[in-house]
C-alpha atoms as a PDB file:
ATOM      1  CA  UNK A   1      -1.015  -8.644 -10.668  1.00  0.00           C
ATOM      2  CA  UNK A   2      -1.739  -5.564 -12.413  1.00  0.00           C
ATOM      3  CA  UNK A   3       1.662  -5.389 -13.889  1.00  0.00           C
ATOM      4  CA  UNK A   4       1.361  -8.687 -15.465  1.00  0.00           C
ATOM      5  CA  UNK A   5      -1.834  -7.729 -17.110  1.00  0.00           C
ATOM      6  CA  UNK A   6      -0.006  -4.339 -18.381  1.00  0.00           C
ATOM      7  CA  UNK A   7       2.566  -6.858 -19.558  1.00  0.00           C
ATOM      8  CA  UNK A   8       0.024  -9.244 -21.392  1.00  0.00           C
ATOM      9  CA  UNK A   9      -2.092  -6.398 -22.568  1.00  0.00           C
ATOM     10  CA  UNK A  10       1.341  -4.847 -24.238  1.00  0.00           C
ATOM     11  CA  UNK A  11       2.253  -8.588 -25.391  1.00  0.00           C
ATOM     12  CA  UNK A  12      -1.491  -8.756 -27.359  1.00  0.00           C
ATOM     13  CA  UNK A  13      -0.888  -5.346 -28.909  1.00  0.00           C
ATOM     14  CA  UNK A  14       2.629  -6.319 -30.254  1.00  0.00           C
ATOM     15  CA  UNK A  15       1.541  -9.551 -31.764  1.00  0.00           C
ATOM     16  CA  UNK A  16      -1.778  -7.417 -33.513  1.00  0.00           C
ATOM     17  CA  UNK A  17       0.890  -5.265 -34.732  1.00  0.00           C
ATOM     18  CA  UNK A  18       3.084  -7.594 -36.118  1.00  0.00           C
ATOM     19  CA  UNK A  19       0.097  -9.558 -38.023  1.00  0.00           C
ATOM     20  CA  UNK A  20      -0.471  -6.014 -38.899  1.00  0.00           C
ATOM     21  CA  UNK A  21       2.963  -5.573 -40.693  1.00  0.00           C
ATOM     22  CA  UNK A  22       2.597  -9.434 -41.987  1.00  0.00           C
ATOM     23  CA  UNK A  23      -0.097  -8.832 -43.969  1.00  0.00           C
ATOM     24  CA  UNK A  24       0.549  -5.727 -45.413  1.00  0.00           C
ATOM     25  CA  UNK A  25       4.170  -7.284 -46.506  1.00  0.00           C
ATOM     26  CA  UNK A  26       2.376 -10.202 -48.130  1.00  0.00           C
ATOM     27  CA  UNK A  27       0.008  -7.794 -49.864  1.00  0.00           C
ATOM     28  CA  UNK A  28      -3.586  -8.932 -48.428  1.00  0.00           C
ATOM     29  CA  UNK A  29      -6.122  -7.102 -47.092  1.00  0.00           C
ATOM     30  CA  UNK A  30      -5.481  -5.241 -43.652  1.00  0.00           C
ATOM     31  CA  UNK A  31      -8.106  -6.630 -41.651  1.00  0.00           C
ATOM     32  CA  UNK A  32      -6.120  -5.938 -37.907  1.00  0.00           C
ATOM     33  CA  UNK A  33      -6.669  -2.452 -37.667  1.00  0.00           C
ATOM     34  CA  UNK A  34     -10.320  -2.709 -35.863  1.00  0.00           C
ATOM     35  CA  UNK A  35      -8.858  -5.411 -33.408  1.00  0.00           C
ATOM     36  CA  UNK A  36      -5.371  -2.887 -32.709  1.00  0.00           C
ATOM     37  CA  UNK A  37      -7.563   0.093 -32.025  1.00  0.00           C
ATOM     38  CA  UNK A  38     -10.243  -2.239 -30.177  1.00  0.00           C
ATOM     39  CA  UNK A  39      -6.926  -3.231 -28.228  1.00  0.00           C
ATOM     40  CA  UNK A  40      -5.805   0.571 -27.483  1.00  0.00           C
ATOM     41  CA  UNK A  41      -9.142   1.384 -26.416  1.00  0.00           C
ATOM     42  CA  UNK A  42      -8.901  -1.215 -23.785  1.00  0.00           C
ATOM     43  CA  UNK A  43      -5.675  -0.465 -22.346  1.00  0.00           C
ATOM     44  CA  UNK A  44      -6.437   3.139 -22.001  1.00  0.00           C
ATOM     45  CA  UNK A  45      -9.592   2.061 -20.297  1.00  0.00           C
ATOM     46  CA  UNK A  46      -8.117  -0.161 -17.750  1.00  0.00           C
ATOM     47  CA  UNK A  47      -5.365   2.082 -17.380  1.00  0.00           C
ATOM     48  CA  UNK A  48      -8.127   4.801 -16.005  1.00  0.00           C
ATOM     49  CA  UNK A  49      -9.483   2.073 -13.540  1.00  0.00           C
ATOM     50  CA  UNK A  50      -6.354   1.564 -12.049  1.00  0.00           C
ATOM     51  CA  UNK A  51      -5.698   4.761 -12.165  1.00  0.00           C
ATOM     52  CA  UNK A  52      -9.253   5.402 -10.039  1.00  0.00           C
ATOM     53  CA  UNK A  53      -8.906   2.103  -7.807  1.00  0.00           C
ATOM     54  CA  UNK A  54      -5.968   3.308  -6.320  1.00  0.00           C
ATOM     55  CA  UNK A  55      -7.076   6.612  -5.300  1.00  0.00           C
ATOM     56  CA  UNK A  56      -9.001   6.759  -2.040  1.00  0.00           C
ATOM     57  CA  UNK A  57     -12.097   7.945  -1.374  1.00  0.00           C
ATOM     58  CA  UNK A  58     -12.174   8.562   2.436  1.00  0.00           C
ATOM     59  CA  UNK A  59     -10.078   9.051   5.452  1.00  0.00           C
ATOM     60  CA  UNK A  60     -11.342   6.663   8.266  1.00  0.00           C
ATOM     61  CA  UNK A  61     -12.668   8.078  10.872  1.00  0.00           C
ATOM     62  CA  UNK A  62     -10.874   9.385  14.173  1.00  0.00           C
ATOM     63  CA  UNK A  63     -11.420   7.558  17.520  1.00  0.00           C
ATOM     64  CA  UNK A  64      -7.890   8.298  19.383  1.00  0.00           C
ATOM     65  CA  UNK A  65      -7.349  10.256  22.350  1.00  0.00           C
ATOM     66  CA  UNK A  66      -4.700  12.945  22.777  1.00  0.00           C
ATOM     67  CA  UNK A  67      -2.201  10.764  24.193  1.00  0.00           C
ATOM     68  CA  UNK A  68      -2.313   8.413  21.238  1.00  0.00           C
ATOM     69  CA  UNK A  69      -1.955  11.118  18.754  1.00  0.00           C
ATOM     70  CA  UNK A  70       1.221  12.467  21.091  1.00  0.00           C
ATOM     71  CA  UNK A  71       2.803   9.042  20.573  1.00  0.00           C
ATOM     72  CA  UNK A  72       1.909   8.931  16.405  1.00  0.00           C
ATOM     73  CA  UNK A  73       3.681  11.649  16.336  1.00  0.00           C
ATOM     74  CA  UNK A  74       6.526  10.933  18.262  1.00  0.00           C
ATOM     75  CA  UNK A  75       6.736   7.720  16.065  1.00  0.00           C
ATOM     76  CA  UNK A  76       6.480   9.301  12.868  1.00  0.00           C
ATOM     77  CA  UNK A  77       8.918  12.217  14.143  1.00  0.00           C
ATOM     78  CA  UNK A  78      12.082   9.698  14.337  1.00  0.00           C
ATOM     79  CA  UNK A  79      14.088   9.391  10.963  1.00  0.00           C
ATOM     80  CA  UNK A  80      14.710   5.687  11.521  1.00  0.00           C
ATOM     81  CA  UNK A  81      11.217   4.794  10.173  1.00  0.00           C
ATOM     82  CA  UNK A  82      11.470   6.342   6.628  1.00  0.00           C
ATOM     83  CA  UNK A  83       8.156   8.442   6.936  1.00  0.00           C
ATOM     84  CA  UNK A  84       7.975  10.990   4.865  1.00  0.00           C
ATOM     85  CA  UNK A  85       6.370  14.688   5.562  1.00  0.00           C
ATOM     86  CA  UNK A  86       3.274  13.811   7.375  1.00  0.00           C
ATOM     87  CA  UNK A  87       0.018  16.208   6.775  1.00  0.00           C
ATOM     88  CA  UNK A  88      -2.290  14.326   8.524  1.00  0.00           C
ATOM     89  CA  UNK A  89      -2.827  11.773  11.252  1.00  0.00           C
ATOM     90  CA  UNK A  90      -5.870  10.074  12.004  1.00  0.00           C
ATOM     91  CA  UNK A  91      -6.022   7.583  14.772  1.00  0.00           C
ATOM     92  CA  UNK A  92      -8.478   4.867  13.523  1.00  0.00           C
ATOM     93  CA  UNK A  93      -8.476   2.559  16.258  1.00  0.00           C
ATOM     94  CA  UNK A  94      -8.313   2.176  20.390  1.00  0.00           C
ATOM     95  CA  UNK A  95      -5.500   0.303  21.225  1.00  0.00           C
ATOM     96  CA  UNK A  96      -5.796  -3.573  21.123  1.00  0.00           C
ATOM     97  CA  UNK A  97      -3.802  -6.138  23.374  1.00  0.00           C
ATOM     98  CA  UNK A  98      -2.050  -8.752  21.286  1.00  0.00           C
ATOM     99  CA  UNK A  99      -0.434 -11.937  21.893  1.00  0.00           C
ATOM    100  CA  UNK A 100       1.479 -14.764  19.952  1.00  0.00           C
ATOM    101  CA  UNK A 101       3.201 -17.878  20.804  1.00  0.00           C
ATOM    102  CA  UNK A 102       5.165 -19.833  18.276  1.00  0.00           C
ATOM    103  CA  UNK A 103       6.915 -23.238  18.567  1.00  0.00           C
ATOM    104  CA  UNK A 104      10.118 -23.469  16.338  1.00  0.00           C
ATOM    105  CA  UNK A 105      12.196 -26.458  16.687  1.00  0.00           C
ATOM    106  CA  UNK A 106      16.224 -25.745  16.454  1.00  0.00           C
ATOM    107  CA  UNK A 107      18.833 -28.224  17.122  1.00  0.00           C
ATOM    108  CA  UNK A 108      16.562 -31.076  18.305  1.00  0.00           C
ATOM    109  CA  UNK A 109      14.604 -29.141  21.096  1.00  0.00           C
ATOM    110  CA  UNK A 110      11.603 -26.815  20.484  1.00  0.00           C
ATOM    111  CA  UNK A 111      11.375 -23.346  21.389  1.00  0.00           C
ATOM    112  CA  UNK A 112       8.418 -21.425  23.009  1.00  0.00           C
ATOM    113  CA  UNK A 113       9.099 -17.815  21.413  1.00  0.00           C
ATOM    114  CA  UNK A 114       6.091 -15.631  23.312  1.00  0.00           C
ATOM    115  CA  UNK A 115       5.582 -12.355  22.047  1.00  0.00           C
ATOM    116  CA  UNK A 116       2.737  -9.198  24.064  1.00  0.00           C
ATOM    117  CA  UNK A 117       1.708  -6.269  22.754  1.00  0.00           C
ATOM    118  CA  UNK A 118      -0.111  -3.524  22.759  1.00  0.00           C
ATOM    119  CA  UNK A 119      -1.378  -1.924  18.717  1.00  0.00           C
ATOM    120  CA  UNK A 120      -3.503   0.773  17.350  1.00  0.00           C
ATOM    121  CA  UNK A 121      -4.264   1.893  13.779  1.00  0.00           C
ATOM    122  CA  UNK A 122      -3.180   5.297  12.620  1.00  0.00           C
ATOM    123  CA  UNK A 123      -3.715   7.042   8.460  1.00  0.00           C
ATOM    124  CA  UNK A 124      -1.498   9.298   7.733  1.00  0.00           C
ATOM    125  CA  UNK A 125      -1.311  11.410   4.972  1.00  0.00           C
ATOM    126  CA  UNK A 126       1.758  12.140   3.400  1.00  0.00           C
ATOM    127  CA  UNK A 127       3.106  14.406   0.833  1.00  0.00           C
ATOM    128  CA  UNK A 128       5.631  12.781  -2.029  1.00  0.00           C
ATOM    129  CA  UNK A 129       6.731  15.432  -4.370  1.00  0.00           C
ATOM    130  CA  UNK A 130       3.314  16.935  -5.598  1.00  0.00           C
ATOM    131  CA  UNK A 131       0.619  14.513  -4.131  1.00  0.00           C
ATOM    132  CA  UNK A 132      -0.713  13.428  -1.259  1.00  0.00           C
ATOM    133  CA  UNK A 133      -0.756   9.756  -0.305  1.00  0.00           C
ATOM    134  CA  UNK A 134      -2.559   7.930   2.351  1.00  0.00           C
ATOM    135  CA  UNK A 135      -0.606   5.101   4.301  1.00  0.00           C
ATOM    136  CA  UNK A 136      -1.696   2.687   7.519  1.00  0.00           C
ATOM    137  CA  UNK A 137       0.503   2.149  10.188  1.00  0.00           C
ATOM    138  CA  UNK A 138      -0.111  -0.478  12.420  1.00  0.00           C
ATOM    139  CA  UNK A 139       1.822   1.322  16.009  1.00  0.00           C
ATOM    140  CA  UNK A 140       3.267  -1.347  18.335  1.00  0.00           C
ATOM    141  CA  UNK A 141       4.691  -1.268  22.268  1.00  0.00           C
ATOM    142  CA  UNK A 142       6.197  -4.710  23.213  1.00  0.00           C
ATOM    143  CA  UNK A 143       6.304  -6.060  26.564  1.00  0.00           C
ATOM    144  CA  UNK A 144       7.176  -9.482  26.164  1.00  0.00           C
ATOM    145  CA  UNK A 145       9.520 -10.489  22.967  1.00  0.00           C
ATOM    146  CA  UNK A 146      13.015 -11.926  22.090  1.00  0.00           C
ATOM    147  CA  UNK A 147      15.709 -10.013  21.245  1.00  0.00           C
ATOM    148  CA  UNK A 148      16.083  -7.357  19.131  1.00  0.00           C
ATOM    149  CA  UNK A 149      13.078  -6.260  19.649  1.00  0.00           C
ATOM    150  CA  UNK A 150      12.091  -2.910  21.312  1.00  0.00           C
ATOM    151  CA  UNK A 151      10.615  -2.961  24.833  1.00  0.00           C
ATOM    152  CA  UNK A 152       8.342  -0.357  26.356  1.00  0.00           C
ATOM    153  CA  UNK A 153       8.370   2.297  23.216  1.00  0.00           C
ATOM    154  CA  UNK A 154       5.962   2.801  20.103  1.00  0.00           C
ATOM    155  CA  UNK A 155       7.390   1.631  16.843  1.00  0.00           C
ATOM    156  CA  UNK A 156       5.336   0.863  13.755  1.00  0.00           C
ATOM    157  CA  UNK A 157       4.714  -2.542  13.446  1.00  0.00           C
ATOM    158  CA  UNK A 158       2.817  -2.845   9.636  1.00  0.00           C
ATOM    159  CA  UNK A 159       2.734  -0.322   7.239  1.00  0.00           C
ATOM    160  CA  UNK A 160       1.306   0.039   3.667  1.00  0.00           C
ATOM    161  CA  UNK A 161       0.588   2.538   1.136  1.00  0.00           C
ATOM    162  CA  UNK A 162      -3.093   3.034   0.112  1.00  0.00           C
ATOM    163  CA  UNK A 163      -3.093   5.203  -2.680  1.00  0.00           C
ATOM    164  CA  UNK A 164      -3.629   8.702  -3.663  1.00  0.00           C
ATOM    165  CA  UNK A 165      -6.288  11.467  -2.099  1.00  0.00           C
ATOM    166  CA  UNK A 166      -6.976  14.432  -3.743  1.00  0.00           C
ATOM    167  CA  UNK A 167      -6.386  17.420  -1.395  1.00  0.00           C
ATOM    168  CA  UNK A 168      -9.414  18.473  -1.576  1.00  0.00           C
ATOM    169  CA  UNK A 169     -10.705  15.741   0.724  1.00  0.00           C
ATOM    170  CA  UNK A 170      -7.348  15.941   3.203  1.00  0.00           C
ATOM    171  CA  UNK A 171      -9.145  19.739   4.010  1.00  0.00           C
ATOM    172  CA  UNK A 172     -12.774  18.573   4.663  1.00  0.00           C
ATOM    173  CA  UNK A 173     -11.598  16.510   7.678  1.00  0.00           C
END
């Protein structure tokens, strides 16, 4: 969403631009300046709201035990997962049980596909090149599922990128 407005606020500009040009080639008054500027103004405003929107504020607060920080880290340790140098982990939630059951039909007959689970919540905070970012991981344990999917170990489940924290905040906790 946000790039499309970049792309529509870039697509207003041009075209104030380019009536701009137009009537300084057919020799009337310029009276597009005020609205280009007015446009400029704009973008470098919403740019800045982004820009604070995706930075975050807080860190959630920490409700884990030991042993669930011992298996974050054991998660976040194995390359396969793509996380990147962890600062900070912050266990925001007691583990939940979790259960699905889907019906899929295939080849005329319908299949039961069950799925159990245990899940917690954990922040990190990771560093990428010069910042820190916060993500959430959703950790998962399976112990019903089909096949391929891990039985009886922690993988992460969800995971999404919040935004930036200034490190400043990172310390305090």
């Amino acid at each position: 969403m946000r790039k499309q407005h970049e792309a529509d606020h870039l697509r207003t500009l041009r075209t104030i631009e380019q009536a701009t040009r137009l009537e300084q080639e057919m020799g009337l008054p310029i009276t597009r300046s005020p609205q280009r500027n007015i446009m400029r103004d704009y973008m470098a405003t919403y740019a800045d709201k982004v820009r604070m929107a995706a930075e975050v504020r807080e860190l959630p607060t920490e409700v884990g035990s030991p042993e669930q920080h011992a298996i974050a880290k054991q998660v976040f340790a194995n390359e396969k997962c793509g996380v990147g140098e962890v600062v900070k982990v912050i266990v925001a939630s007691k583990p939940v049980p979790r259960k699905r059951i889907e019906h899929k039909a295939r080849s005329g007959a319908i299949e039961t596909i069950i799925r159990e689970w245990q899940q917690f919540q954990v922040t990190t905070v990771e560093r990428e090149g010069d910042g820190l970012f916060v993500y959430v991981n959703d950790l998962a344990s399976y112990t019903q599922a089909p096949n391929p999917t891990p039985m009886g170990t922690w993988v992460i489940k969800q995971r999404f990128k919040r935004g930036a924290i200034d490190p400043s905040k990172v310390e305090r906790r």
